[in-house]
C-alpha atoms as a PDB file:
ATOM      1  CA  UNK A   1     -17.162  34.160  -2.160  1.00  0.00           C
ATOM      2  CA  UNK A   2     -18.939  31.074  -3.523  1.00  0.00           C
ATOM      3  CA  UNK A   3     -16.284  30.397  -6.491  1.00  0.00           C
ATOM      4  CA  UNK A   4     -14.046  30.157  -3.566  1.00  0.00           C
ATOM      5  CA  UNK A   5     -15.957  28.217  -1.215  1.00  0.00           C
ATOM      6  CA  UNK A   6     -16.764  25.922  -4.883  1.00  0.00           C
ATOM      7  CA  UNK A   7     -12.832  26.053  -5.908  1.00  0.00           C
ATOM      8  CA  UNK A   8     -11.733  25.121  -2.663  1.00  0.00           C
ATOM      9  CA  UNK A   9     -13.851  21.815  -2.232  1.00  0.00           C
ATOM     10  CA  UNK A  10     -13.422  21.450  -5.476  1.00  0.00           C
ATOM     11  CA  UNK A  11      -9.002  21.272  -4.803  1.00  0.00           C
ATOM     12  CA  UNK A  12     -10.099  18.692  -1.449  1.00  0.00           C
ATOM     13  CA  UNK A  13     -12.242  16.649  -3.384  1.00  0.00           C
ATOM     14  CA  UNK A  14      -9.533  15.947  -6.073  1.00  0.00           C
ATOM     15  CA  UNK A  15      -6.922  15.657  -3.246  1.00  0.00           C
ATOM     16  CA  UNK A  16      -8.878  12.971  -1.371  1.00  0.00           C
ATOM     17  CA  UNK A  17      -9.795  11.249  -4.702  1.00  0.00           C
ATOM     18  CA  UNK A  18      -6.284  10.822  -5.939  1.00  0.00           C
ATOM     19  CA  UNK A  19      -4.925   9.991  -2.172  1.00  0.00           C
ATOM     20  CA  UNK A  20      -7.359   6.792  -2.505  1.00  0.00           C
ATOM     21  CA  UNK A  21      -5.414   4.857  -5.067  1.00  0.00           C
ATOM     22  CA  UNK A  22      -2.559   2.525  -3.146  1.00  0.00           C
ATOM     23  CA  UNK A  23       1.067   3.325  -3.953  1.00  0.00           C
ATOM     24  CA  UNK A  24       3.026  -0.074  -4.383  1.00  0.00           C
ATOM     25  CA  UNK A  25       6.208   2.088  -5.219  1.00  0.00           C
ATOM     26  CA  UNK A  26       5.852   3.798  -1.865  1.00  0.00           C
ATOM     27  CA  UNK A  27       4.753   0.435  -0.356  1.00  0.00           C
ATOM     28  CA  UNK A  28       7.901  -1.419  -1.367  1.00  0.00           C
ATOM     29  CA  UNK A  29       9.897   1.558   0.277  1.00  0.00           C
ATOM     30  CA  UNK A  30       8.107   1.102   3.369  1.00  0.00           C
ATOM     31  CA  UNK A  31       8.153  -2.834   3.353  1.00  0.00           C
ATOM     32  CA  UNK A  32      12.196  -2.725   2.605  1.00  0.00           C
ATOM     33  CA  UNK A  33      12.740  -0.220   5.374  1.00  0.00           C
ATOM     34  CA  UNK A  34      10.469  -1.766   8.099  1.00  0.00           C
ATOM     35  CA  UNK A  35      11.152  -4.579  10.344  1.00  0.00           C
ATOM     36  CA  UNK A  36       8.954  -6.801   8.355  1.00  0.00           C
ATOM     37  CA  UNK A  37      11.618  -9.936   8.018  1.00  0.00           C
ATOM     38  CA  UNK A  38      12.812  -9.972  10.994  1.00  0.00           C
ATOM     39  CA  UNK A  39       9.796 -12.075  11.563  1.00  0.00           C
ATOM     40  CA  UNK A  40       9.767 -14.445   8.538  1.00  0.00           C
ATOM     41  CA  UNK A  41      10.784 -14.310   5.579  1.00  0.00           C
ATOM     42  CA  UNK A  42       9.521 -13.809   2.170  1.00  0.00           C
ATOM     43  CA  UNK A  43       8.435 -17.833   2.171  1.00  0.00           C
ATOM     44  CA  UNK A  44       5.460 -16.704   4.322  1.00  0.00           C
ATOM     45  CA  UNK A  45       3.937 -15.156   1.419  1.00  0.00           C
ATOM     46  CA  UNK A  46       4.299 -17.804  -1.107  1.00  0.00           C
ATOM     47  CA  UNK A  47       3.594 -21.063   1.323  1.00  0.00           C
ATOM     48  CA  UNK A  48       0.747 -23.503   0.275  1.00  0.00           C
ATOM     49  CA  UNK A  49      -0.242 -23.244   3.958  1.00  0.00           C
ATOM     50  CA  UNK A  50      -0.087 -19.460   4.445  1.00  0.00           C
ATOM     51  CA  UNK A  51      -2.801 -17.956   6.484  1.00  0.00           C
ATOM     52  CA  UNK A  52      -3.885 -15.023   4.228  1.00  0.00           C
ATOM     53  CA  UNK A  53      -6.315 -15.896   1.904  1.00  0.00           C
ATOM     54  CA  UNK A  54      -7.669 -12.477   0.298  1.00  0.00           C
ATOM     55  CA  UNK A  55      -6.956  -9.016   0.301  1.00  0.00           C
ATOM     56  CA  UNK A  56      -8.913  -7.777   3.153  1.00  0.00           C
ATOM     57  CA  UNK A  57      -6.993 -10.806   5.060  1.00  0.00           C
ATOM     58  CA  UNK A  58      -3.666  -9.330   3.462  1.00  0.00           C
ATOM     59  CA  UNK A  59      -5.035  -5.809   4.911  1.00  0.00           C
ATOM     60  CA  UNK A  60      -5.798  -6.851   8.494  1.00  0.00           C
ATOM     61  CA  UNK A  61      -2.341  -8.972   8.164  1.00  0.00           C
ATOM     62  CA  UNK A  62      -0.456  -5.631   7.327  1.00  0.00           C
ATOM     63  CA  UNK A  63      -2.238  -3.564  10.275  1.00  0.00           C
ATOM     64  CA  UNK A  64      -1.182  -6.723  13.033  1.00  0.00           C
ATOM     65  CA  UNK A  65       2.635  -6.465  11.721  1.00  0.00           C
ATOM     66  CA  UNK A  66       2.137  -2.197  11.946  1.00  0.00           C
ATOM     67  CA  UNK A  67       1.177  -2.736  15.638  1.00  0.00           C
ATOM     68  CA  UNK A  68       3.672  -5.442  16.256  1.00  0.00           C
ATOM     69  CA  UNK A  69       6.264  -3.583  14.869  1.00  0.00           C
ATOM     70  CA  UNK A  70       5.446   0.318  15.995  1.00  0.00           C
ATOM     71  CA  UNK A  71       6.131   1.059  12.359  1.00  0.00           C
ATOM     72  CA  UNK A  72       3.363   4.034  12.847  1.00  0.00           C
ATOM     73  CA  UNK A  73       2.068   4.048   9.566  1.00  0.00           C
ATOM     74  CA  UNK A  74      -1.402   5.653   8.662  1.00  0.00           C
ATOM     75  CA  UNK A  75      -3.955   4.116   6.553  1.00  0.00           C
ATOM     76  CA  UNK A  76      -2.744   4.919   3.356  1.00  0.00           C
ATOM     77  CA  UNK A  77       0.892   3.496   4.272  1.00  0.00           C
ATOM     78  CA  UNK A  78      -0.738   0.451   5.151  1.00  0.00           C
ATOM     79  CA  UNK A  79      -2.267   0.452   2.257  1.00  0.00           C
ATOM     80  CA  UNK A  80       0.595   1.225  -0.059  1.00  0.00           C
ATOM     81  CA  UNK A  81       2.304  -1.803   1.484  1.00  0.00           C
ATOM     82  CA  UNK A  82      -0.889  -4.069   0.591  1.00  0.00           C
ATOM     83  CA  UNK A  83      -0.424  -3.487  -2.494  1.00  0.00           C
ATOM     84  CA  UNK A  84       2.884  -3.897  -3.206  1.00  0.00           C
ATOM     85  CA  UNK A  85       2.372  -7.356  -1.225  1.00  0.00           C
ATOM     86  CA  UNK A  86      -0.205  -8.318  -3.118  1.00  0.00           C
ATOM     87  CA  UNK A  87       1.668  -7.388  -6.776  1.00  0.00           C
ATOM     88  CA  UNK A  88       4.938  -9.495  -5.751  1.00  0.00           C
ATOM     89  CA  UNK A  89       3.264 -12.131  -3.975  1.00  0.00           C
ATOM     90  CA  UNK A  90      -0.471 -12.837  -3.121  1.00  0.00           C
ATOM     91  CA  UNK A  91      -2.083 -11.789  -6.906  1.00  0.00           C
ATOM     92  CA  UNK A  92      -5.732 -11.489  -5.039  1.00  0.00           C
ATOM     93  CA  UNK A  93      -8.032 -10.084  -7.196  1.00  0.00           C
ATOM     94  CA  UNK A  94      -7.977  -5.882  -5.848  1.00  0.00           C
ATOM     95  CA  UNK A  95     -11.049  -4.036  -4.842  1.00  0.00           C
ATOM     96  CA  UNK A  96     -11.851  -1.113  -7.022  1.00  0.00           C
ATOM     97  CA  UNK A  97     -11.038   1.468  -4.659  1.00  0.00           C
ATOM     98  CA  UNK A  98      -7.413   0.316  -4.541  1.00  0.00           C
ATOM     99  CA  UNK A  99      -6.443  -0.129  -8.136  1.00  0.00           C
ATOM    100  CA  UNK A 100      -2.593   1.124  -7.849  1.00  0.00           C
ATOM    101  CA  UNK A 101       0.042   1.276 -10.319  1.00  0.00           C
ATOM    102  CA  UNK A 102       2.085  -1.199 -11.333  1.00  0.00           C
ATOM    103  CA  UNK A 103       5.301  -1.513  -9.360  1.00  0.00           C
ATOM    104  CA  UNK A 104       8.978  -2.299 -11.532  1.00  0.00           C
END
């Protein structure tokens, strides 16, 4: 009984640990089939006067267009789309916990 108690939070534990890491793949999927530019367009991001100045900015920016738009994503959606902003456009240096792959 306790290899399966041990195997079984051993399978979550992975599962959680690889669900951390931010999809920028999935991200641009989300991003291209949202509402996103009905808003602004892609100048936004690449303005000398835009408002976002880090990634936790970019993060909070990302959850005000989610509730603005009633996209309804969860937190690692959100996240997925973070990164892929950040990889086109913003280049702010990424915390550890969200290291993603590269998008192509």
């Amino acid at each position: 009984m306790k290899f399966i108690a041990l195997c079984t939070a051993s399978l979550v534990l992975s599962m959680s640990a690889h669900a951390a890491a931010p999809d920028p793949i999935n991200g641009k999927r989300l991003f291209e089939q949202s509402r996103c530019l009905s808003c602004h367009t892609t100048e936004v991001f690449t303005s000398p006067t835009r408002k976002v100045k880090s990634y936790a900015a970019l993060e909070s920016q990302v959850r005000r267009c989610d509730a603005n738009l009633s996209t309804n994503w969860f937190d690692d959606q959100i996240l997925d789309v973070v990164s892929y902003l950040n990889q086109m456009y913003y280049k702010f240096p990424t915390p550890a916990s969200a290291t993603p792959a590269r998008v192509q």
